[in-house]
Protein backbone atom coordinates (compact mmCIF):
# COMPACT_ATOMS: atom_id res chain seq x y z
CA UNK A 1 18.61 14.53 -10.67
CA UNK A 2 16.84 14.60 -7.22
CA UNK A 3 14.83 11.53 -8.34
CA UNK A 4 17.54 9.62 -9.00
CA UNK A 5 19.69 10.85 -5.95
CA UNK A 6 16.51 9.54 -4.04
CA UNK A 7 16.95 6.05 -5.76
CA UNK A 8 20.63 5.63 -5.45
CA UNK A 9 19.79 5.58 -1.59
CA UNK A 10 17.16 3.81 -1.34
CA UNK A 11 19.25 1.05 -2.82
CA UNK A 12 22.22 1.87 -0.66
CA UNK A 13 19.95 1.46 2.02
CA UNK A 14 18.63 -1.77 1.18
CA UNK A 15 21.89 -3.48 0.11
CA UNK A 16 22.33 -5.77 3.02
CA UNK A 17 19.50 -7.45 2.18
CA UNK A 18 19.06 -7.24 -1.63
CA UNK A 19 18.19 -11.04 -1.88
CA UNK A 20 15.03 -10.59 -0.90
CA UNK A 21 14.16 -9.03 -4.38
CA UNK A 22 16.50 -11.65 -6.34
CA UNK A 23 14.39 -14.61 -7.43
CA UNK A 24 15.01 -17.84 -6.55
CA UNK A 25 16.53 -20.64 -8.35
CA UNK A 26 13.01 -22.18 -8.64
CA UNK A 27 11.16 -19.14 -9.88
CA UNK A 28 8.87 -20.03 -13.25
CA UNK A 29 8.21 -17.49 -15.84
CA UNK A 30 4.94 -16.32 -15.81
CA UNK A 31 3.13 -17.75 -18.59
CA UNK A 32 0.19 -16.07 -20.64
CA UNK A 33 -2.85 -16.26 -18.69
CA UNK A 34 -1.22 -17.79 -15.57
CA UNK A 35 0.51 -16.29 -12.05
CA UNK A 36 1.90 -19.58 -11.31
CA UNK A 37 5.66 -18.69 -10.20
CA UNK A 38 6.89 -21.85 -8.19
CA UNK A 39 9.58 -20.08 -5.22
CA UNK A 40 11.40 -21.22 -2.49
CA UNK A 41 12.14 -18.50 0.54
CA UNK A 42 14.85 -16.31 -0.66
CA UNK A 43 17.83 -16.94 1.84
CA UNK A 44 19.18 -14.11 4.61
CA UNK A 45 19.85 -13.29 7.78
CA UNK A 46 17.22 -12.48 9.87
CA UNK A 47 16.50 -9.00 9.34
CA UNK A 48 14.72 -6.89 12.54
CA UNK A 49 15.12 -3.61 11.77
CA UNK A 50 15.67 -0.92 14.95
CA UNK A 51 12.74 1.35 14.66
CA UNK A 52 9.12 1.13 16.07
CA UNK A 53 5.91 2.54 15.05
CA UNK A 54 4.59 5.27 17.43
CA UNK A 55 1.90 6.97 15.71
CA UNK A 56 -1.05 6.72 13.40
CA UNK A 57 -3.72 8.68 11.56
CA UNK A 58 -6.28 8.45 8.28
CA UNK A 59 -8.48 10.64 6.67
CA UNK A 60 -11.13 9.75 4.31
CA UNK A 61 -13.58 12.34 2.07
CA UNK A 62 -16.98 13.00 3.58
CA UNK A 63 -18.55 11.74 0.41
CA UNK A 64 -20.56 7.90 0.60
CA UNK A 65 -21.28 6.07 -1.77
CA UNK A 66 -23.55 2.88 -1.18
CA UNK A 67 -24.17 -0.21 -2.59
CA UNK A 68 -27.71 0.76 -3.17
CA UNK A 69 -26.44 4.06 -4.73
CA UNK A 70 -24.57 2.01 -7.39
CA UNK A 71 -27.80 -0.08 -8.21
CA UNK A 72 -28.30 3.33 -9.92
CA UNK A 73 -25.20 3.69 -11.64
CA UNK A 74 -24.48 0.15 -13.30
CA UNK A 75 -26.50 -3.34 -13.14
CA UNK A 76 -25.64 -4.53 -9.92
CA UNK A 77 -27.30 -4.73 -6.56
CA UNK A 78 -25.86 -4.25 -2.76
CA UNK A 79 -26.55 -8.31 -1.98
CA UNK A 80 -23.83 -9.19 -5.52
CA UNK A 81 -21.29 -7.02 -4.30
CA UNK A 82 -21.72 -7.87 -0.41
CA UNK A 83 -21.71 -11.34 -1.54
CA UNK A 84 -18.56 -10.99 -3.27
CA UNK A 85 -16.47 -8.65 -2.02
CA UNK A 86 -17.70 -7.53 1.63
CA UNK A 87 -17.84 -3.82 0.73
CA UNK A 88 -20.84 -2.06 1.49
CA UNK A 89 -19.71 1.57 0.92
CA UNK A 90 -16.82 3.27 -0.15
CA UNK A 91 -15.62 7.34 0.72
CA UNK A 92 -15.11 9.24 -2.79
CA UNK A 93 -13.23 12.49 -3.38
CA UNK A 94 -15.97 14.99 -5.24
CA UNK A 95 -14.99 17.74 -7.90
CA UNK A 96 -12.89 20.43 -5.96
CA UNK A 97 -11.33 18.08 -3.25
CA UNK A 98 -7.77 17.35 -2.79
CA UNK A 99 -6.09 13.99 -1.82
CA UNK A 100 -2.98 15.90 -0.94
CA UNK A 101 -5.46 17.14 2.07
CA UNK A 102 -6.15 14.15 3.31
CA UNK A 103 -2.90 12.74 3.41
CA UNK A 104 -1.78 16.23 5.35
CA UNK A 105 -4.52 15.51 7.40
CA UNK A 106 -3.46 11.83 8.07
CA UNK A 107 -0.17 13.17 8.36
CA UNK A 108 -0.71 15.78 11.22
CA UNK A 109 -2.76 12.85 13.23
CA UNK A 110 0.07 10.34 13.51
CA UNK A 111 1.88 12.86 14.39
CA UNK A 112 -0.05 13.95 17.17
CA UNK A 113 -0.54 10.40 18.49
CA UNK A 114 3.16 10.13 18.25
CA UNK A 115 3.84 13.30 20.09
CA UNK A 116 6.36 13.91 17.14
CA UNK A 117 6.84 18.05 15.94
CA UNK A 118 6.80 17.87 12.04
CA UNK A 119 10.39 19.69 12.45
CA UNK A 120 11.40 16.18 13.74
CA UNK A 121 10.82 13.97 10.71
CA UNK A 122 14.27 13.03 8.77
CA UNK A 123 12.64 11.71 5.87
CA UNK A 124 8.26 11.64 4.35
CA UNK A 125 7.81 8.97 2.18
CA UNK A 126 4.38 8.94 0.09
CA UNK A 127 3.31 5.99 -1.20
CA UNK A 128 0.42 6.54 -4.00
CA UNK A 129 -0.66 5.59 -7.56
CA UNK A 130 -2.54 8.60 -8.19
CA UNK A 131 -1.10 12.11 -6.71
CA UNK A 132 -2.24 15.08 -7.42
CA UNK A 133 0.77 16.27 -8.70
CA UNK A 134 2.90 14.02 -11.47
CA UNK A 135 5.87 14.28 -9.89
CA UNK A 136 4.66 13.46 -6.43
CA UNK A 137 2.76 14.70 -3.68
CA UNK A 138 5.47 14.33 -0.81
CA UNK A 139 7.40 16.98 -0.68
CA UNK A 140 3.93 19.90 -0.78
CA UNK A 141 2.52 17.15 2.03
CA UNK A 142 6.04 17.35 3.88
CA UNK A 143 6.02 21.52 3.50
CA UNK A 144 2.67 22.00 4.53
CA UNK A 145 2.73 19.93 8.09
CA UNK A 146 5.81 21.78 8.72
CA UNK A 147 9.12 20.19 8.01
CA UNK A 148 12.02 21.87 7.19
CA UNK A 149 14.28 21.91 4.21
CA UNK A 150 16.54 19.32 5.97
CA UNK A 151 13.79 16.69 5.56
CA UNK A 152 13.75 14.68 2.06
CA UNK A 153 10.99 13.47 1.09
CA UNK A 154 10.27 11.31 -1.95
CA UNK A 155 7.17 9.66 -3.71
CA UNK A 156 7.35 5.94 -3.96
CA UNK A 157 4.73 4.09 -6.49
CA UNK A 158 3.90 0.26 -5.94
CA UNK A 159 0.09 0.30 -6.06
CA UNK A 160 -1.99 -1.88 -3.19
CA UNK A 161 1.97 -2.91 -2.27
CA UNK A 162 2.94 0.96 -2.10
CA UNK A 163 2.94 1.60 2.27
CA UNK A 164 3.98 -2.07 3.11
CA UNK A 165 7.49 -1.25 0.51
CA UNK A 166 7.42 2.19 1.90
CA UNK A 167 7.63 1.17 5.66
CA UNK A 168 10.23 -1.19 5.09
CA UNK A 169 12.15 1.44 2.95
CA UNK A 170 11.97 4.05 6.17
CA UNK A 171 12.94 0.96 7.92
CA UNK A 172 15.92 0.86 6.20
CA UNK A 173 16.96 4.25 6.60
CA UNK A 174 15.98 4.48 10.10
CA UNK A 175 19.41 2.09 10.49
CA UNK A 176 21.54 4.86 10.24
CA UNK A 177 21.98 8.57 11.27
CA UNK A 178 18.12 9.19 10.83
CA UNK A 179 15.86 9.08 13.67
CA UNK A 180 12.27 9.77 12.87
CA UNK A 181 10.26 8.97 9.37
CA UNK A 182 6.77 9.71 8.27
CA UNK A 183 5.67 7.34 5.93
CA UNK A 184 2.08 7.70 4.14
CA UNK A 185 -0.58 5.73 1.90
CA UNK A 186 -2.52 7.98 -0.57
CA UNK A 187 -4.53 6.68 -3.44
CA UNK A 188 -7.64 8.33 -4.88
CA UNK A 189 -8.62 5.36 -7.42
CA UNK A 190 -12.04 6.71 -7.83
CA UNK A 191 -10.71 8.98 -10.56
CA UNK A 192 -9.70 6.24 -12.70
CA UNK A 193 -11.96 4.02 -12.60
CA UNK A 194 -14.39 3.38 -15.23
CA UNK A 195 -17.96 3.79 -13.47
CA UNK A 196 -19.90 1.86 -16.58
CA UNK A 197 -17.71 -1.41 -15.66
CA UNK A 198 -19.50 -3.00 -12.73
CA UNK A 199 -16.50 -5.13 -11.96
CA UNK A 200 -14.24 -2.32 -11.17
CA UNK A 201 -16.27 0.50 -9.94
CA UNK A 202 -17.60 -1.50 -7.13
CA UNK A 203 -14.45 -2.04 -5.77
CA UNK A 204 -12.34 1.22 -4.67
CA UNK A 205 -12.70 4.22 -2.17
CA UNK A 206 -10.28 7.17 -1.57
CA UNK A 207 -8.46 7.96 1.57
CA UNK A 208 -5.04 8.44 2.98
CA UNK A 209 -3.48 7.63 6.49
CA UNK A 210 0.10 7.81 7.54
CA UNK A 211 2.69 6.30 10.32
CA UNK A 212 5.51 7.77 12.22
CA UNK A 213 8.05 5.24 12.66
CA UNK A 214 11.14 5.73 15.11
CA UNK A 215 14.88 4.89 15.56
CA UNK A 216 14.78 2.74 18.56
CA UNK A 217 17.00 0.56 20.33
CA UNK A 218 13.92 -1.83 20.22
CA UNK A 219 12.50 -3.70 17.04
CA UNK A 220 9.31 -2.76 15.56
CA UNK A 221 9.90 -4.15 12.05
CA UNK A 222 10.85 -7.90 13.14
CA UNK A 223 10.77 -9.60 9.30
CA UNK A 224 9.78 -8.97 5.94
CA UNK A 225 9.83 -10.21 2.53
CA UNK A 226 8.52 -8.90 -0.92
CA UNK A 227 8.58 -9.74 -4.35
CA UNK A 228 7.31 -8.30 -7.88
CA UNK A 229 6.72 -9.59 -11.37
CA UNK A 230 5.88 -7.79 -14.40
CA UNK A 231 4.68 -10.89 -16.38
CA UNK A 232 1.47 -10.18 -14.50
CA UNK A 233 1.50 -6.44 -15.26
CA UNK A 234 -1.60 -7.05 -17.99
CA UNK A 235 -3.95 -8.19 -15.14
CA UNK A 236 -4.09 -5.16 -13.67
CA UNK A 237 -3.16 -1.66 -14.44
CA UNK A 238 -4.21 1.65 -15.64
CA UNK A 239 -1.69 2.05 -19.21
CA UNK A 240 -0.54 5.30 -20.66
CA UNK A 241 -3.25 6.58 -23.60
CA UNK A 242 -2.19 10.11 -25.17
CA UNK A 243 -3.95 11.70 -27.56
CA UNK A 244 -1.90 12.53 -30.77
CA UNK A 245 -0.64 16.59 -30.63
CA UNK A 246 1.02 17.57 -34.10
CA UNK A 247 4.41 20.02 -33.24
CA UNK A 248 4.69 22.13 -36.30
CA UNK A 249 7.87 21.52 -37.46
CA UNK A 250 9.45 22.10 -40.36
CA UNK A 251 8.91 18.45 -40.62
CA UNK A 252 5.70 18.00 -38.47
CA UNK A 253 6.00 15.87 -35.64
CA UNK A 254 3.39 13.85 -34.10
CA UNK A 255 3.99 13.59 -29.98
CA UNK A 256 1.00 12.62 -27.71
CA UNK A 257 -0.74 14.95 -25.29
CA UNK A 258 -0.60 13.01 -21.65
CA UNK A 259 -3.56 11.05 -20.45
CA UNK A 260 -4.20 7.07 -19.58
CA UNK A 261 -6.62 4.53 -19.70
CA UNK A 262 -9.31 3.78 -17.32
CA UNK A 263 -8.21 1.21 -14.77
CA UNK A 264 -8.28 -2.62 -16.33
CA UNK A 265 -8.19 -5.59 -14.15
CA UNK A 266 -8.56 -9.39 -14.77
CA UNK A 267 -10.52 -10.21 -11.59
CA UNK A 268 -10.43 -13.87 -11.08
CA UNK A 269 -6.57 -13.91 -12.10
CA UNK A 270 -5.94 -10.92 -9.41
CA UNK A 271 -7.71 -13.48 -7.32
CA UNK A 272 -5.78 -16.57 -7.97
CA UNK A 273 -2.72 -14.37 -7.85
CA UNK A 274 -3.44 -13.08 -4.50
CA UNK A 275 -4.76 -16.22 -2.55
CA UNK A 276 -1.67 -18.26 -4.03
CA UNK A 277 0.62 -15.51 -3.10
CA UNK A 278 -0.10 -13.85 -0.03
CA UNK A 279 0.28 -16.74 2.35
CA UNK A 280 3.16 -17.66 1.26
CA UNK A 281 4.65 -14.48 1.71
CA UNK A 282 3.35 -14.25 5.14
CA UNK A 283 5.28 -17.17 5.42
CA UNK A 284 8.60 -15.91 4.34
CA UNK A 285 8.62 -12.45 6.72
CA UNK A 286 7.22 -14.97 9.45
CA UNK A 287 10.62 -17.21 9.08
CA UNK A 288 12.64 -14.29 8.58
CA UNK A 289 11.42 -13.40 11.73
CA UNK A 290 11.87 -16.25 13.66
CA UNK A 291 8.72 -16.63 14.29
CA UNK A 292 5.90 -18.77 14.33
CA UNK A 293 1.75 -17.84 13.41
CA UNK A 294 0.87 -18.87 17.00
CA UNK A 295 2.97 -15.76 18.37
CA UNK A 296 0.67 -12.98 16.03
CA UNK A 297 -1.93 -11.22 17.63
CA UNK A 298 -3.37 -9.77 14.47
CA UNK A 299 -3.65 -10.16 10.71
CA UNK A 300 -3.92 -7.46 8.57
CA UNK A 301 -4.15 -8.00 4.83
CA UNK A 302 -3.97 -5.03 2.36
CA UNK A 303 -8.54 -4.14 2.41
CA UNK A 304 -8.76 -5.72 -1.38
CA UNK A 305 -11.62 -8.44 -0.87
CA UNK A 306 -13.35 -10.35 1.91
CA UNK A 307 -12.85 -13.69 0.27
CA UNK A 308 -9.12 -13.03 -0.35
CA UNK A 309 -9.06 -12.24 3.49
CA UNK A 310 -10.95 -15.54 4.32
CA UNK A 311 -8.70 -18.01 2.22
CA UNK A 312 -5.68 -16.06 3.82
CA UNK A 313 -6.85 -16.74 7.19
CA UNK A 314 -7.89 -20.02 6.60
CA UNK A 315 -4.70 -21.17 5.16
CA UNK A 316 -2.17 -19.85 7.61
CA UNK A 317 -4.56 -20.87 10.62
CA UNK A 318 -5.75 -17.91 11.91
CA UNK A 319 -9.46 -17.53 13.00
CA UNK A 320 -11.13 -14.62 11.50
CA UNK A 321 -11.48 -13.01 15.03
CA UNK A 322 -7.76 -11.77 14.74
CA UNK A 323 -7.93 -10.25 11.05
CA UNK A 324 -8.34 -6.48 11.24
CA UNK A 325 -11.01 -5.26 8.38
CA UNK A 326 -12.25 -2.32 8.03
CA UNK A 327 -13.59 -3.10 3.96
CA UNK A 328 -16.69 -2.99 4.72
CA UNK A 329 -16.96 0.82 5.39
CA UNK A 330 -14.33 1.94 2.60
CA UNK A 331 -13.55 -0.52 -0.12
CA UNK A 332 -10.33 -1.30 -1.59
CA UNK A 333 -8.33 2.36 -0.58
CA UNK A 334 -4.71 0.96 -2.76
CA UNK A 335 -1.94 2.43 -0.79
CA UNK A 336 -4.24 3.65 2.20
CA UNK A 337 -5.94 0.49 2.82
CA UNK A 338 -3.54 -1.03 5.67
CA UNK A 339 -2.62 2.09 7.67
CA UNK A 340 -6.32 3.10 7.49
CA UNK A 341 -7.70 -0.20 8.79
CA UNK A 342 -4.69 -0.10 11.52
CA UNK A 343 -5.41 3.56 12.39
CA UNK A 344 -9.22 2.08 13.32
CA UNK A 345 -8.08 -0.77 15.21
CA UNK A 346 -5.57 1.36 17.17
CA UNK A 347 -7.58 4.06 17.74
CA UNK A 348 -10.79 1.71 19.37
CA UNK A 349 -8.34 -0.34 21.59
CA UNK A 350 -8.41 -3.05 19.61
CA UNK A 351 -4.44 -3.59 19.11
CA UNK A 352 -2.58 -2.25 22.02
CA UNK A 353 1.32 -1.56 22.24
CA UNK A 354 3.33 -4.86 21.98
CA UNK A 355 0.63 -6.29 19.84
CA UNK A 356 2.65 -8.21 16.71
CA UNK A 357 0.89 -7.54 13.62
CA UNK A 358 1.57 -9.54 10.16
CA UNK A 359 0.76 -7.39 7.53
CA UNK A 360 0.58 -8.38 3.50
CA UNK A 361 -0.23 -5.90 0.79
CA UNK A 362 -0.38 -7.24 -2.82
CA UNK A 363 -1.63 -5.70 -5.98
CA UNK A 364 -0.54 -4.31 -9.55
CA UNK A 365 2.76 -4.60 -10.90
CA UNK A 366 2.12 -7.67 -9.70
CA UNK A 367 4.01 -6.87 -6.46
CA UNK A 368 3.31 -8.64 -2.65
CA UNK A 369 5.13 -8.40 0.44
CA UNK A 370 4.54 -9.00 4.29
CA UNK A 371 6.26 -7.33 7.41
CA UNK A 372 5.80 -8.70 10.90
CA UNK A 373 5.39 -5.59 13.28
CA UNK A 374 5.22 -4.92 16.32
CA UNK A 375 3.38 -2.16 17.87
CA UNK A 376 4.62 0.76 19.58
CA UNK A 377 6.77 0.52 22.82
């Protein structure tokens, strides 16, 4: 019942502007073994939302794991997977460590930077694919930083998309009566994985960072748009598996004991996907912001692959000298992998308050979006 209490607001919240999710008149079925999906912008007002970003914070496990360390784990060598993706190492939770620690960790940082009491915080939204806990990892997170009963806090799944949907969903609700949100991006992909598929195992790290977003009389969230399609859902994803569990019965009944798949991703269709996508999406929150590329500082793509990065860049014409990438050091983190890189780049200097940041995250589902924000004061 709280679940769906959760959902029925998050809805209500996001009514004014539920055209961005309706597809257009010119939207194509995916077709088997295609992401080709012909859209035109979705039409709406321009939709700045009133709250700013104030704070930041990550945390990433202690464990490395190198290129060169995988040349012992599958046929592959650090030069291929440079080459490819632009990750040299990637941060791994080890037997006995927690996730939900390093997103209380991340969470207790942006708070600090924010100068924010965890009593404060209206509402914690968690974005992950893999919590510790089934039902969600947001409200132990919320509890153990120190908010109070009158905070709600809810778990919100959209893979690699999972923090960009999350901060415009605080967004959303920072339009009302509520005045200060934390909003975190948890994954720990490591664990499902499959470590004999060179492909996949190459690719992921485990971390968590979180923001602190504010009502404000100034806008921080200037545009967005986002979009899903489960025709792609095959390319990537980690499926339900079960193991059959007989319930004697007077008739015996067969159920399944819970447990999934190793991740499964088509790479070069993720690719296309992504490449096709992501600009064009950029696009949209860039018009729905009334803006124009010239006026972003930075870029900051969702830390997936170099190359995706590069063809992102290139296309929207935006020298590589304003993309903010931290990949190299920590792989593709899901969720984390935007507020981590961010965290980096605001914590060295590198993006200052005022800076205007356009941010894409894509991934499973398929799902993609963009925001345009602006940084701090």
């Amino acid at each position: 019942m709280l679940r769906l209490s959760v959902a029925i607001l998050a809805l209500i919240a996001m009514l004014p502007n539920a055209s961005a999710f309706a597809p257009s008149n010119s939207r194509k079925a995916f077709v088997a073994g295609s992401f080709t999906a012909k859209a035109s912008s979705p039409t709406r007002l321009h939709s700045a939302m009133s709250c700013r970003p104030i704070g930041i914070g990550s945390a990433t496990p202690a464990t490395v794991l190198t290129n060169r360390d995988l040349e012992a784990v599958v046929e592959t060598s650090d030069d291929w997977i440079q080459s490819r993706t632009g990750i040299s190492q990637r941060h791994v939770l080890v037997e006995g460590e927690s996730l939900r620690a390093l997103s209380v960790t991340a969470a207790r940082q942006a708070l600090t930077m924010a100068g924010v009491d965890a009593s404060d915080i209206d509402f914690v939204i968690c974005a992950s694919s893999s919590p510790e806990d089934l039902f969600g990892d947001a409200t132990s997170v919320a509890h153990t930083i120190g908010c109070t009963t009158k905070t709600v806090a809810f778990d919100l799944v959209a893979a690699c998309s999972g923090f960009l949907f999350a901060l415009v969903t605080a967004g959303k609700f920072l339009q009302g009566t509520n005045k200060k949100a934390l909003v975190i991006g948890a994954d720990a992909l490591s664990r499902w994985v499959d470590w004999d598929d060179r492909n996949v195992c190459i690719l992921f790290g485990d971390g968590a960072a979180a923001m602190v977003v504010e009502g404000s009389d100034q806008s921080g969230i200037l545009g967005y748009a986002m979009h899903s399609n489960g025709g792609g859902w095959g390319e990537l994803n980690t499926s339900y598996k079960g193991e059959a569990r007989v319930v004697d019965t007077p008739t015996p009944t067969t159920l399944t004991t819970g447990s999934y798949n190793k991740m499964a991703m088509n790479g070069k269709e993720v690719y296309k996907f992504a490449t096709r996508e992501v600009p064009k999406v950029l696009q949209e929150a860039l018009d729905d912001a009334e803006m124009t590329v010239d006026q972003v500082d930075w870029l900051l793509l969702h830390q997936a692959n170099i190359r995706i990065m590069e063809v992102v860049a290139q296309r929207l014409g935006i020298p590589m000298e304003k993309v903010i990438t931290n990949l190299s050091k920590y792989g593709n983190t899901s969720a984390a992998s935007i507020p981590l890189a961010l965290d980096e780049a605001v914590r060295s200097g590198k993006v200052k308050p005022g800076d205007v940041i356009a941010c894409s995250g894509f991934g499973a589902g398929l799902s993609w979006g963009a925001a345009i924000i602006k940084w701090g004061a």
